[in-house]
PDB file of N, CA and C in Angstrom:
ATOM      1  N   UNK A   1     146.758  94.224 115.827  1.00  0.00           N
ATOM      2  CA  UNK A   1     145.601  95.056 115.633  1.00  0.00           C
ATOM      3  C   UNK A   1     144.344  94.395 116.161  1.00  0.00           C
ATOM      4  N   UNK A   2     143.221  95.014 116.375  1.00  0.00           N
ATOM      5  CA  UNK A   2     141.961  94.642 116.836  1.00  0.00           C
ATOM      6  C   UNK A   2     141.749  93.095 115.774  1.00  0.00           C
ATOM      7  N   UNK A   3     141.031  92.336 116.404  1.00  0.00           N
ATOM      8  CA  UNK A   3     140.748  91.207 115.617  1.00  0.00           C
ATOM      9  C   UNK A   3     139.298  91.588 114.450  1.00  0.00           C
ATOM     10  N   UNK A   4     138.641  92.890 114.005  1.00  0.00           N
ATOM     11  CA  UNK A   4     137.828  93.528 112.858  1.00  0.00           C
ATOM     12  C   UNK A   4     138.913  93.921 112.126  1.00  0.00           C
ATOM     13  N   UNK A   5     140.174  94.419 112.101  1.00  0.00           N
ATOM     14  CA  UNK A   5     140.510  94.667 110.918  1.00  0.00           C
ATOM     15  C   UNK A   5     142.065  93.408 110.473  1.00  0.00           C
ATOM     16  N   UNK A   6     141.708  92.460 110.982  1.00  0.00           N
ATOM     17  CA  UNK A   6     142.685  91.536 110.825  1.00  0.00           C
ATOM     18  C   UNK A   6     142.129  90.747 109.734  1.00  0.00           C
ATOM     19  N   UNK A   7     143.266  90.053 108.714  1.00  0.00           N
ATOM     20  CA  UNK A   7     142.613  89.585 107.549  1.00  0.00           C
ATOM     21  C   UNK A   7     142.146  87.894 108.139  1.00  0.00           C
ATOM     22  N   UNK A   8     142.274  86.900 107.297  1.00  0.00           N
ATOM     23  CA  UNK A   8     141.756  85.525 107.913  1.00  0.00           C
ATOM     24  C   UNK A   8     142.559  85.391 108.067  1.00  0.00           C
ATOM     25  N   UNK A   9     143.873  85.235 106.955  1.00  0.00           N
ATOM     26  CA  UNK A   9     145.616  84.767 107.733  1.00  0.00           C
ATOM     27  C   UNK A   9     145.753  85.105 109.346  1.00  0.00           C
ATOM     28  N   UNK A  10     145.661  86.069 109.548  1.00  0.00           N
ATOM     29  CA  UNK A  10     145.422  86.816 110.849  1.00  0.00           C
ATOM     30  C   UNK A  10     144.969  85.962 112.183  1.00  0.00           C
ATOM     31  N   UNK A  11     143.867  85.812 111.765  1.00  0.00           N
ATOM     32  CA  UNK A  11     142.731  85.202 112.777  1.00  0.00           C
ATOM     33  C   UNK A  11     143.054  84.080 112.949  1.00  0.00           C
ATOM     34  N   UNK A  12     143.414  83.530 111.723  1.00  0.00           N
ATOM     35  CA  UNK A  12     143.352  81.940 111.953  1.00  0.00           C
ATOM     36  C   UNK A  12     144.838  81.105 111.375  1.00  0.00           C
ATOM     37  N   UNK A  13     145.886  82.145 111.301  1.00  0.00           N
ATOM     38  CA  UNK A  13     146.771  81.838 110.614  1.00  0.00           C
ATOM     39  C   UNK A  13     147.602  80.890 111.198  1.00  0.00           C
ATOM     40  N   UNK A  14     147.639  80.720 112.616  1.00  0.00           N
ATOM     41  CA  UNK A  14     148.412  78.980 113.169  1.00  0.00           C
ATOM     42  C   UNK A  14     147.626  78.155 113.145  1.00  0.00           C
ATOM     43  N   UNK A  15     146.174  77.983 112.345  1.00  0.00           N
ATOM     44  CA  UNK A  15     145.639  76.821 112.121  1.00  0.00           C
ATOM     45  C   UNK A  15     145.549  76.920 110.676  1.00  0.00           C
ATOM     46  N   UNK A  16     146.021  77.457 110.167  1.00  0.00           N
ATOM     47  CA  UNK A  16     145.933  77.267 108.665  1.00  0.00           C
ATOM     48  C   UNK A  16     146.728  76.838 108.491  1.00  0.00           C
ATOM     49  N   UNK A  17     146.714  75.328 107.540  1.00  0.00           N
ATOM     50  CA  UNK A  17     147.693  74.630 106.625  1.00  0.00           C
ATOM     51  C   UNK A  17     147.348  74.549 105.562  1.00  0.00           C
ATOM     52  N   UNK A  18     148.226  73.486 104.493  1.00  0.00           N
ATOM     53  CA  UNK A  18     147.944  73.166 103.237  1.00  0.00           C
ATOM     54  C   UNK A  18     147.636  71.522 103.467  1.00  0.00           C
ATOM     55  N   UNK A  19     147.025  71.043 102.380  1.00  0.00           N
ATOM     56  CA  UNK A  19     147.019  69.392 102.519  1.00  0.00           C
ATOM     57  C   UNK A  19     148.173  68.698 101.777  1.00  0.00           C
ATOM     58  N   UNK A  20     148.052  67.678 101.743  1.00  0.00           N
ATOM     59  CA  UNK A  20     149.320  67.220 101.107  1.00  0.00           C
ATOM     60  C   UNK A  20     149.830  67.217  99.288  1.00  0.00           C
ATOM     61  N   UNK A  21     148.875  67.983  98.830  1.00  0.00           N
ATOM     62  CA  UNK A  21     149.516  68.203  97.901  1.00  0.00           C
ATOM     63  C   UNK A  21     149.798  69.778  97.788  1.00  0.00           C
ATOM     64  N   UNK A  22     149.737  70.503  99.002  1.00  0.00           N
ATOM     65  CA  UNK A  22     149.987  71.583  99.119  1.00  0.00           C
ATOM     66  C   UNK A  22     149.182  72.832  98.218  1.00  0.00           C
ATOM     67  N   UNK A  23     148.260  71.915  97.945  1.00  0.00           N
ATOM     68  CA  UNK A  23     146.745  73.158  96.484  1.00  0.00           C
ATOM     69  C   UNK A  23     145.761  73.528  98.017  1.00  0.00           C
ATOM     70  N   UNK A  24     145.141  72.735  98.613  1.00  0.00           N
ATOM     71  CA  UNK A  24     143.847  73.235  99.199  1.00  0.00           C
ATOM     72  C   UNK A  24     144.526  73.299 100.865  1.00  0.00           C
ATOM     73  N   UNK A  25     144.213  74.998 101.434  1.00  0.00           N
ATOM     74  CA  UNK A  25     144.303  75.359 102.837  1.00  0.00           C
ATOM     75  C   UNK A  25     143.052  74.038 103.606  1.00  0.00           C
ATOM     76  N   UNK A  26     143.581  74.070 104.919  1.00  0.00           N
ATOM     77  CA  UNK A  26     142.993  73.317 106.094  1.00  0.00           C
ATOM     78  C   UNK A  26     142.746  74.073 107.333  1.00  0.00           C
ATOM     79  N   UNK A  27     141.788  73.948 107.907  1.00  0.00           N
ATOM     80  CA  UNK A  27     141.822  74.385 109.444  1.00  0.00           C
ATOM     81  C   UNK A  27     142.417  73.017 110.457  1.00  0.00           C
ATOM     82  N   UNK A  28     143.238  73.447 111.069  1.00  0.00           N
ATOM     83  CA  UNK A  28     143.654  72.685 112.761  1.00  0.00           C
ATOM     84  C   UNK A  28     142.768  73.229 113.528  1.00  0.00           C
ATOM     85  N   UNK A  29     141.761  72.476 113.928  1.00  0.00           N
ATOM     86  CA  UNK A  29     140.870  73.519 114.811  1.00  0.00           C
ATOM     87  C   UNK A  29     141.359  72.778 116.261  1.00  0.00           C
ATOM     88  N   UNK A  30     142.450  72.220 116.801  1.00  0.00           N
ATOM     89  CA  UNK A  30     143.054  72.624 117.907  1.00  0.00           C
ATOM     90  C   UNK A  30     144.364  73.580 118.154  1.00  0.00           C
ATOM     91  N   UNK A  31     144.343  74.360 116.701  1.00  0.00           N
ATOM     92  CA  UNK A  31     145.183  75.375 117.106  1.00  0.00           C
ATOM     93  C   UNK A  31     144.683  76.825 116.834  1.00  0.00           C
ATOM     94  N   UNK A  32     143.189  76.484 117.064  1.00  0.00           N
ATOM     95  CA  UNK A  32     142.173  77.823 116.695  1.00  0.00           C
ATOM     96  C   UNK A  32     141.725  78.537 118.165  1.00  0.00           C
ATOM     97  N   UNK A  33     142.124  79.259 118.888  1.00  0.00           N
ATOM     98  CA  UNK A  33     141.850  80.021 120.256  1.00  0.00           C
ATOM     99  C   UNK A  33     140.295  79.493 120.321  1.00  0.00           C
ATOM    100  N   UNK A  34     140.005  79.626 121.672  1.00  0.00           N
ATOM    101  CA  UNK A  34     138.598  78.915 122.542  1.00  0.00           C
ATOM    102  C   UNK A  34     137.744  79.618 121.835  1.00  0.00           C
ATOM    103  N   UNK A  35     137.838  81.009 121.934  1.00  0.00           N
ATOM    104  CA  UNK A  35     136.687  81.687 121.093  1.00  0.00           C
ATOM    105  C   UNK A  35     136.445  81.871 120.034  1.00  0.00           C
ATOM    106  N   UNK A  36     137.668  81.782 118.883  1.00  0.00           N
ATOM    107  CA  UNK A  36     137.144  81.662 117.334  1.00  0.00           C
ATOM    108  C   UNK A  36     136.903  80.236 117.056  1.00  0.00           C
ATOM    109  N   UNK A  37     137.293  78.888 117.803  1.00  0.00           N
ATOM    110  CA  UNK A  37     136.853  77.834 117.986  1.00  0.00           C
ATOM    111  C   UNK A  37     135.500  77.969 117.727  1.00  0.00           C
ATOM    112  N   UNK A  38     134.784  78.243 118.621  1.00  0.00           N
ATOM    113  CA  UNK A  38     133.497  78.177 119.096  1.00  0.00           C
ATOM    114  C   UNK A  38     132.108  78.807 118.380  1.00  0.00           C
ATOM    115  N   UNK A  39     133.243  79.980 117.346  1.00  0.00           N
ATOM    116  CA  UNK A  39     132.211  80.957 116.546  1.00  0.00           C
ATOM    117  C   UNK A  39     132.100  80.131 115.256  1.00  0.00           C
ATOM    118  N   UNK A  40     133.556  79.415 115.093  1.00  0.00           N
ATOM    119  CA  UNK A  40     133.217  78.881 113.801  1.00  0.00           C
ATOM    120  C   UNK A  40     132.216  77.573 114.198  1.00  0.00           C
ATOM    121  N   UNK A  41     132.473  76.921 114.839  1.00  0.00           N
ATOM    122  CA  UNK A  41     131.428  75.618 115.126  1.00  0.00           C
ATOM    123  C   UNK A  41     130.355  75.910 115.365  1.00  0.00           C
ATOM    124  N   UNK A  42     129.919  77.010 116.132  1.00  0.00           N
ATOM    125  CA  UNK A  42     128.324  77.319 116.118  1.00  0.00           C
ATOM    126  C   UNK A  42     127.899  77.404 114.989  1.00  0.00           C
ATOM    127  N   UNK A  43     128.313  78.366 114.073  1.00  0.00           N
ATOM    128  CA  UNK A  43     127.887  78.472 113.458  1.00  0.00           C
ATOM    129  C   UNK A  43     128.426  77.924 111.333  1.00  0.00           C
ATOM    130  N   UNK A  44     128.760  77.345 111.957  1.00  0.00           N
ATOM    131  CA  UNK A  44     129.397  75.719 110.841  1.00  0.00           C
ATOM    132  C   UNK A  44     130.402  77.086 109.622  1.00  0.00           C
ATOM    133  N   UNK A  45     131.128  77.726 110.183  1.00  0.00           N
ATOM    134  CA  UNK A  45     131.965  78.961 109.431  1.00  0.00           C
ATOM    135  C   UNK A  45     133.185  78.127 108.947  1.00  0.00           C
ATOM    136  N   UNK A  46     133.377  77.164 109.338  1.00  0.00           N
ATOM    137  CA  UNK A  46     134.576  76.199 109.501  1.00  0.00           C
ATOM    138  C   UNK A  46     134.329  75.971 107.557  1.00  0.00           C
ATOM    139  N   UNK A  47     133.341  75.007 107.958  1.00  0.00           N
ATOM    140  CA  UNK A  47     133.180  74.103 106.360  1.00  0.00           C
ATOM    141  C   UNK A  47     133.122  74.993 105.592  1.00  0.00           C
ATOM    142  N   UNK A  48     132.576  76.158 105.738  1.00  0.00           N
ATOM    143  CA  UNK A  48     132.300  77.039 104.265  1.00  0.00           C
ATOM    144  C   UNK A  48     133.505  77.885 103.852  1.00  0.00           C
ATOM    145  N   UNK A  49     134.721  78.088 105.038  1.00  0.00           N
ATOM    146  CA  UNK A  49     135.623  78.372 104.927  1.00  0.00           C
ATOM    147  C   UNK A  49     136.598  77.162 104.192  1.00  0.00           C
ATOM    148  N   UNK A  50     136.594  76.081 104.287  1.00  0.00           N
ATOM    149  CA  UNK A  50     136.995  75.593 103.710  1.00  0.00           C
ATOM    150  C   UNK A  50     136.600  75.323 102.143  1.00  0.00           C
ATOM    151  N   UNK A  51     135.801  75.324 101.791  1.00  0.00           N
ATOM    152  CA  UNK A  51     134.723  75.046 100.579  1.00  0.00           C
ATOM    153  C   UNK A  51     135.570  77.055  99.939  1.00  0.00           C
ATOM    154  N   UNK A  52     135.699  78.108 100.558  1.00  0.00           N
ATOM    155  CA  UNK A  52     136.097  78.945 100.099  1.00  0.00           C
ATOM    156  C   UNK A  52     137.387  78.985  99.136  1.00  0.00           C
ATOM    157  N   UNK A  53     138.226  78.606 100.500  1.00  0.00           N
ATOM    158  CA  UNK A  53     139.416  78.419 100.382  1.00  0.00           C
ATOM    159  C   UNK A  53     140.357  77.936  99.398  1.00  0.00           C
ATOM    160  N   UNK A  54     139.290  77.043  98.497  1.00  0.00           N
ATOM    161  CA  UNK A  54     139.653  76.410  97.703  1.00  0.00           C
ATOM    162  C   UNK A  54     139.328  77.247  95.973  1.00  0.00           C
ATOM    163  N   UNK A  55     138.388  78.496  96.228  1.00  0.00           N
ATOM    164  CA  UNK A  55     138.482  79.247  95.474  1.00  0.00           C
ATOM    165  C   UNK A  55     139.166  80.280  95.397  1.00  0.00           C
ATOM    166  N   UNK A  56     139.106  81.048  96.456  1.00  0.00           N
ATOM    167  CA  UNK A  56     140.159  82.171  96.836  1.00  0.00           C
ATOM    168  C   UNK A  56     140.856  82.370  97.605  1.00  0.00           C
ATOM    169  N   UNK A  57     141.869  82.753  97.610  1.00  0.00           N
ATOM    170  CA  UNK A  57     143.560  83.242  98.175  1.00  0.00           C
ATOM    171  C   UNK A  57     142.728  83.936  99.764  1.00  0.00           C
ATOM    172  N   UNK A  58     143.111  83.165 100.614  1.00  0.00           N
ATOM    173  CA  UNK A  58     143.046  83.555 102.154  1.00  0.00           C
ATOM    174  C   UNK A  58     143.557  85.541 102.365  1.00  0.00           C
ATOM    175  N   UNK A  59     144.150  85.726 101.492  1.00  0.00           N
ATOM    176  CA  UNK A  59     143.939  87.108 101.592  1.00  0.00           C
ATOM    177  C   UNK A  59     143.199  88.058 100.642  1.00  0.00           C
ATOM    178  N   UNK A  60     142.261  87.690 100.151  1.00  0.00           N
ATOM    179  CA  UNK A  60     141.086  88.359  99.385  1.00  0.00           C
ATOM    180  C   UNK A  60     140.023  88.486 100.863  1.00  0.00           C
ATOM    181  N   UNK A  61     139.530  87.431 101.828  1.00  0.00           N
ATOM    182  CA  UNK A  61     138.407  86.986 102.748  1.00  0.00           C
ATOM    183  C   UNK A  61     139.163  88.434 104.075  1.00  0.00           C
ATOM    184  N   UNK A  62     137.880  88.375 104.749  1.00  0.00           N
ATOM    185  CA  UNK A  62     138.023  89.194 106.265  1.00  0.00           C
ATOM    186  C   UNK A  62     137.246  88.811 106.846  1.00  0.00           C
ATOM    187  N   UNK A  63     137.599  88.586 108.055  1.00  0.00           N
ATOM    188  CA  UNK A  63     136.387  88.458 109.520  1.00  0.00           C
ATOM    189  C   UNK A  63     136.146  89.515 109.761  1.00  0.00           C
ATOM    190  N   UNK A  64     134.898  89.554 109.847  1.00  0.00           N
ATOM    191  CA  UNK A  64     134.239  90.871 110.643  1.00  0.00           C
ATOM    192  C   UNK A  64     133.254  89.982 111.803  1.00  0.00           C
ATOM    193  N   UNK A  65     133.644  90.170 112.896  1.00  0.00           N
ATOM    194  CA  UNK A  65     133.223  89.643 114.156  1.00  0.00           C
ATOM    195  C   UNK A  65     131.659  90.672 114.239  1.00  0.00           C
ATOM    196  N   UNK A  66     130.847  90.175 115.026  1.00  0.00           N
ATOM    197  CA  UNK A  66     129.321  90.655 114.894  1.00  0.00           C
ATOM    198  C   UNK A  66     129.340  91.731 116.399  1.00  0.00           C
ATOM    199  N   UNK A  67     130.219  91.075 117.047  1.00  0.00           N
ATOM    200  CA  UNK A  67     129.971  91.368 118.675  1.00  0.00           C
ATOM    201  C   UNK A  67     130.873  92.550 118.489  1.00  0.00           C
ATOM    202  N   UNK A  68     131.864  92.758 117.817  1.00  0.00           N
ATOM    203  CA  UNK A  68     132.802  94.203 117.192  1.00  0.00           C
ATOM    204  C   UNK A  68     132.104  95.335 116.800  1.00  0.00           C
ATOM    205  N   UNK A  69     131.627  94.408 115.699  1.00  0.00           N
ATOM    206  CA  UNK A  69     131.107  95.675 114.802  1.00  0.00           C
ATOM    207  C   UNK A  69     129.314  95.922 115.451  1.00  0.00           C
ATOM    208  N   UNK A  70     128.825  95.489 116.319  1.00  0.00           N
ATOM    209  CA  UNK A  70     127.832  95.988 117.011  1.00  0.00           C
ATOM    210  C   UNK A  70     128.243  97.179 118.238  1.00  0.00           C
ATOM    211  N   UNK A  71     129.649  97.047 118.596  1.00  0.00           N
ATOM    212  CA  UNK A  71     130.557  97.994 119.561  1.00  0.00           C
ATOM    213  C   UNK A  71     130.835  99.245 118.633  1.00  0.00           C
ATOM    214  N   UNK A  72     131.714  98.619 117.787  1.00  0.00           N
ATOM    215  CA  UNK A  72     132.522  99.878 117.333  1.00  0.00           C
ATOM    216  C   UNK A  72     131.713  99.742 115.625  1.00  0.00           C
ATOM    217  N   UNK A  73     130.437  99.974 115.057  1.00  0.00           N
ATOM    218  CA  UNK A  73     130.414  99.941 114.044  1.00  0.00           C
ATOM    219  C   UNK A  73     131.157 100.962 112.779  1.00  0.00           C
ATOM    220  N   UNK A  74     131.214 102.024 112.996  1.00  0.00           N
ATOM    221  CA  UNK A  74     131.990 102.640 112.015  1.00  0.00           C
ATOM    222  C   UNK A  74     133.472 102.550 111.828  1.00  0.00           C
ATOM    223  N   UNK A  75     133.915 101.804 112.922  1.00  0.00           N
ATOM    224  CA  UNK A  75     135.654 101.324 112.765  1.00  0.00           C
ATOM    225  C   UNK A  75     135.502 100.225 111.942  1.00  0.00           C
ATOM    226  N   UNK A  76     134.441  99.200 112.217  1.00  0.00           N
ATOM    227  CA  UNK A  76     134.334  97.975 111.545  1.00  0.00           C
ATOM    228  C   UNK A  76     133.917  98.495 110.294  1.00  0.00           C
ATOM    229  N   UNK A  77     133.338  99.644 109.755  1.00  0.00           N
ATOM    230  CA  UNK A  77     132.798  99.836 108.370  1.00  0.00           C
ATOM    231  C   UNK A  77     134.219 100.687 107.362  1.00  0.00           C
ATOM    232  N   UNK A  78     135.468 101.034 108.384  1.00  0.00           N
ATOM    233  CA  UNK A  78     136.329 101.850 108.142  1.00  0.00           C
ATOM    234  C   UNK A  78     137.294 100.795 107.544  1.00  0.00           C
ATOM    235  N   UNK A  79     137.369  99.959 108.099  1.00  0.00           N
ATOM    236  CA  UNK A  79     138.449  98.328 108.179  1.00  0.00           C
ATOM    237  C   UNK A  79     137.916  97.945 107.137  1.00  0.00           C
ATOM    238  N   UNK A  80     136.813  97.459 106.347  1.00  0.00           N
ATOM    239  CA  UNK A  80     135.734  97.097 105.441  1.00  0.00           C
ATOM    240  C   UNK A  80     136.283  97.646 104.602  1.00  0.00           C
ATOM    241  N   UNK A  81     136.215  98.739 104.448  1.00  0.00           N
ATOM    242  CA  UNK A  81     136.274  99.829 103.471  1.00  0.00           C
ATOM    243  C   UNK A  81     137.685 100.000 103.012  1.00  0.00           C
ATOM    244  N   UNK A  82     138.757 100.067 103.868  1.00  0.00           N
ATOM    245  CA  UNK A  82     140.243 100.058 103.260  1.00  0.00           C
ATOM    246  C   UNK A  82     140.806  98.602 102.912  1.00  0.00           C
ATOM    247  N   UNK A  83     140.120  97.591 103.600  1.00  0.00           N
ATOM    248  CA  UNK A  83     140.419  96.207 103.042  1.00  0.00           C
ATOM    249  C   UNK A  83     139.831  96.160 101.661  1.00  0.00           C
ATOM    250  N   UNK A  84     138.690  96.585 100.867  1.00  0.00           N
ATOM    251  CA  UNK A  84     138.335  96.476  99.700  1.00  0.00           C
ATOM    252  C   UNK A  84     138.417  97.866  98.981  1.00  0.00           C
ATOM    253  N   UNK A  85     139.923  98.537  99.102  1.00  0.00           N
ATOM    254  CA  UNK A  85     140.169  99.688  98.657  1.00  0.00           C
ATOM    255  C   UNK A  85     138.987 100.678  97.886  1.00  0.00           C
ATOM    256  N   UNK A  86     138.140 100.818  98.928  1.00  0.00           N
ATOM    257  CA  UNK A  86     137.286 101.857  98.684  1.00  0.00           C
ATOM    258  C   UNK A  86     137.327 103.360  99.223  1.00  0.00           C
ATOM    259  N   UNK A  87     136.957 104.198  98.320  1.00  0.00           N
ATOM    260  CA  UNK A  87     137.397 105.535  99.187  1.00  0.00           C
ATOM    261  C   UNK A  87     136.642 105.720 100.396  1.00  0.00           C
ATOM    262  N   UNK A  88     137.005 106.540 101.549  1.00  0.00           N
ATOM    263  CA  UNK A  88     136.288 106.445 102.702  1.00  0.00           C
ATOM    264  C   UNK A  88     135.101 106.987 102.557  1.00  0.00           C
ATOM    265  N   UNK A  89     133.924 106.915 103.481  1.00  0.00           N
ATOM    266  CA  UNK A  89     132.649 107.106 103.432  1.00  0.00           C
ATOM    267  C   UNK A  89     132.596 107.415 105.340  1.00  0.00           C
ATOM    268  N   UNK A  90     131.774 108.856 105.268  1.00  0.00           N
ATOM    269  CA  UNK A  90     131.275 109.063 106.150  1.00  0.00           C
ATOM    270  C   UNK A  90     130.119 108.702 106.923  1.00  0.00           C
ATOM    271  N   UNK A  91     129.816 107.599 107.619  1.00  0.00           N
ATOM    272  CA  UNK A  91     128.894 106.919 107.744  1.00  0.00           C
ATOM    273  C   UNK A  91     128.033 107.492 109.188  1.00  0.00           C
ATOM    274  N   UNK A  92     128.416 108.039 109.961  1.00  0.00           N
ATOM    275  CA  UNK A  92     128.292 108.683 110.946  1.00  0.00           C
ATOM    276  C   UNK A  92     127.133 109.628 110.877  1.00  0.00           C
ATOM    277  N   UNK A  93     127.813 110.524 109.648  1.00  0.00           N
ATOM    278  CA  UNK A  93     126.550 111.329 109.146  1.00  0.00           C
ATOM    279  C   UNK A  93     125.573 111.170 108.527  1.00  0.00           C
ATOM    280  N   UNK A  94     125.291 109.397 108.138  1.00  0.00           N
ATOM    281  CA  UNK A  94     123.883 109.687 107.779  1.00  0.00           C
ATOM    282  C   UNK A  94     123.182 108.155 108.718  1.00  0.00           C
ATOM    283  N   UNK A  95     124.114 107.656 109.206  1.00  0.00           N
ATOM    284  CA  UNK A  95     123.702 106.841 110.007  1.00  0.00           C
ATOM    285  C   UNK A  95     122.357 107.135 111.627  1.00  0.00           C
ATOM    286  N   UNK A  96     121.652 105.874 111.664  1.00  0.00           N
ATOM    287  CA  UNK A  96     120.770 105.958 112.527  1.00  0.00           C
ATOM    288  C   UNK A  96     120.928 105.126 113.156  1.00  0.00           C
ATOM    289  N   UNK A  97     120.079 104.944 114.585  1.00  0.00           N
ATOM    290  CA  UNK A  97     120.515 104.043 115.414  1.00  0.00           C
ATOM    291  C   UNK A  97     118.653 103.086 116.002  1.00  0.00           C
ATOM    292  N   UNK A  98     118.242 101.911 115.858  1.00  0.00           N
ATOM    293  CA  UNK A  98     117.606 101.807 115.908  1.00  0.00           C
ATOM    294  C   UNK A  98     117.275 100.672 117.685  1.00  0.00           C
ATOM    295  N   UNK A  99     116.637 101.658 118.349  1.00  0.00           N
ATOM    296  CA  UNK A  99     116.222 101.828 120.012  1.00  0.00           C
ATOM    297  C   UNK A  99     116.197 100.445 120.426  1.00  0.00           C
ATOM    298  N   UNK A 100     115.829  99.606 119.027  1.00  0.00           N
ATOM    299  CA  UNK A 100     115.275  97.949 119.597  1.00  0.00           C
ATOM    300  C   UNK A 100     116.903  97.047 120.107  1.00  0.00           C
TER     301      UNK A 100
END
């Protein structure tokens, strides 16, 4: 599926391990593709994912990519919305679009 409605297992799931006592997930960030590499290090997504991880189950979390959901925003608000079993919302119709 599109990488907006993929969960984190998803995204990052051949760099996800456990440590050695098998309680707290890890990133391999040489087995993280060039470009989610790069999104997490810019913008330090890495550490706080880890600091998460250690509270909640890798399938509670979702990436929502910025450069996606600036393309396709109401797919990205649709993916949102059935990942946190909410009923659907028509966003289309009251949505605006702002020129800047």
């Amino acid at each position: 599926g599109k990488w907006c409605q993929a969960s984190i297992d998803e995204a990052i799931g051949s760099a996800l391990t456990r440590s050695a006592s098998g309680s707290v997930p890890r990133l391999r960030r040489r087995h993280l593709s060039p470009q989610l590499k790069r999104l997490l290090t810019m913008g330090m997504y890495s550490a706080h994912l880890h600091r998460w991880l250690e509270h909640f189950d890798a399938a509670q979390m979702r990436i929502l990519w910025l450069e996606h959901f600036k393309s396709e925003p109401f797919e990205c608000m649709d993916a949102v919305q059935r990942f946190l079993g909410l009923p659907p919302h028509d966003y289309r119709a009251s949505a605006t679009r702002n020129e800047k």
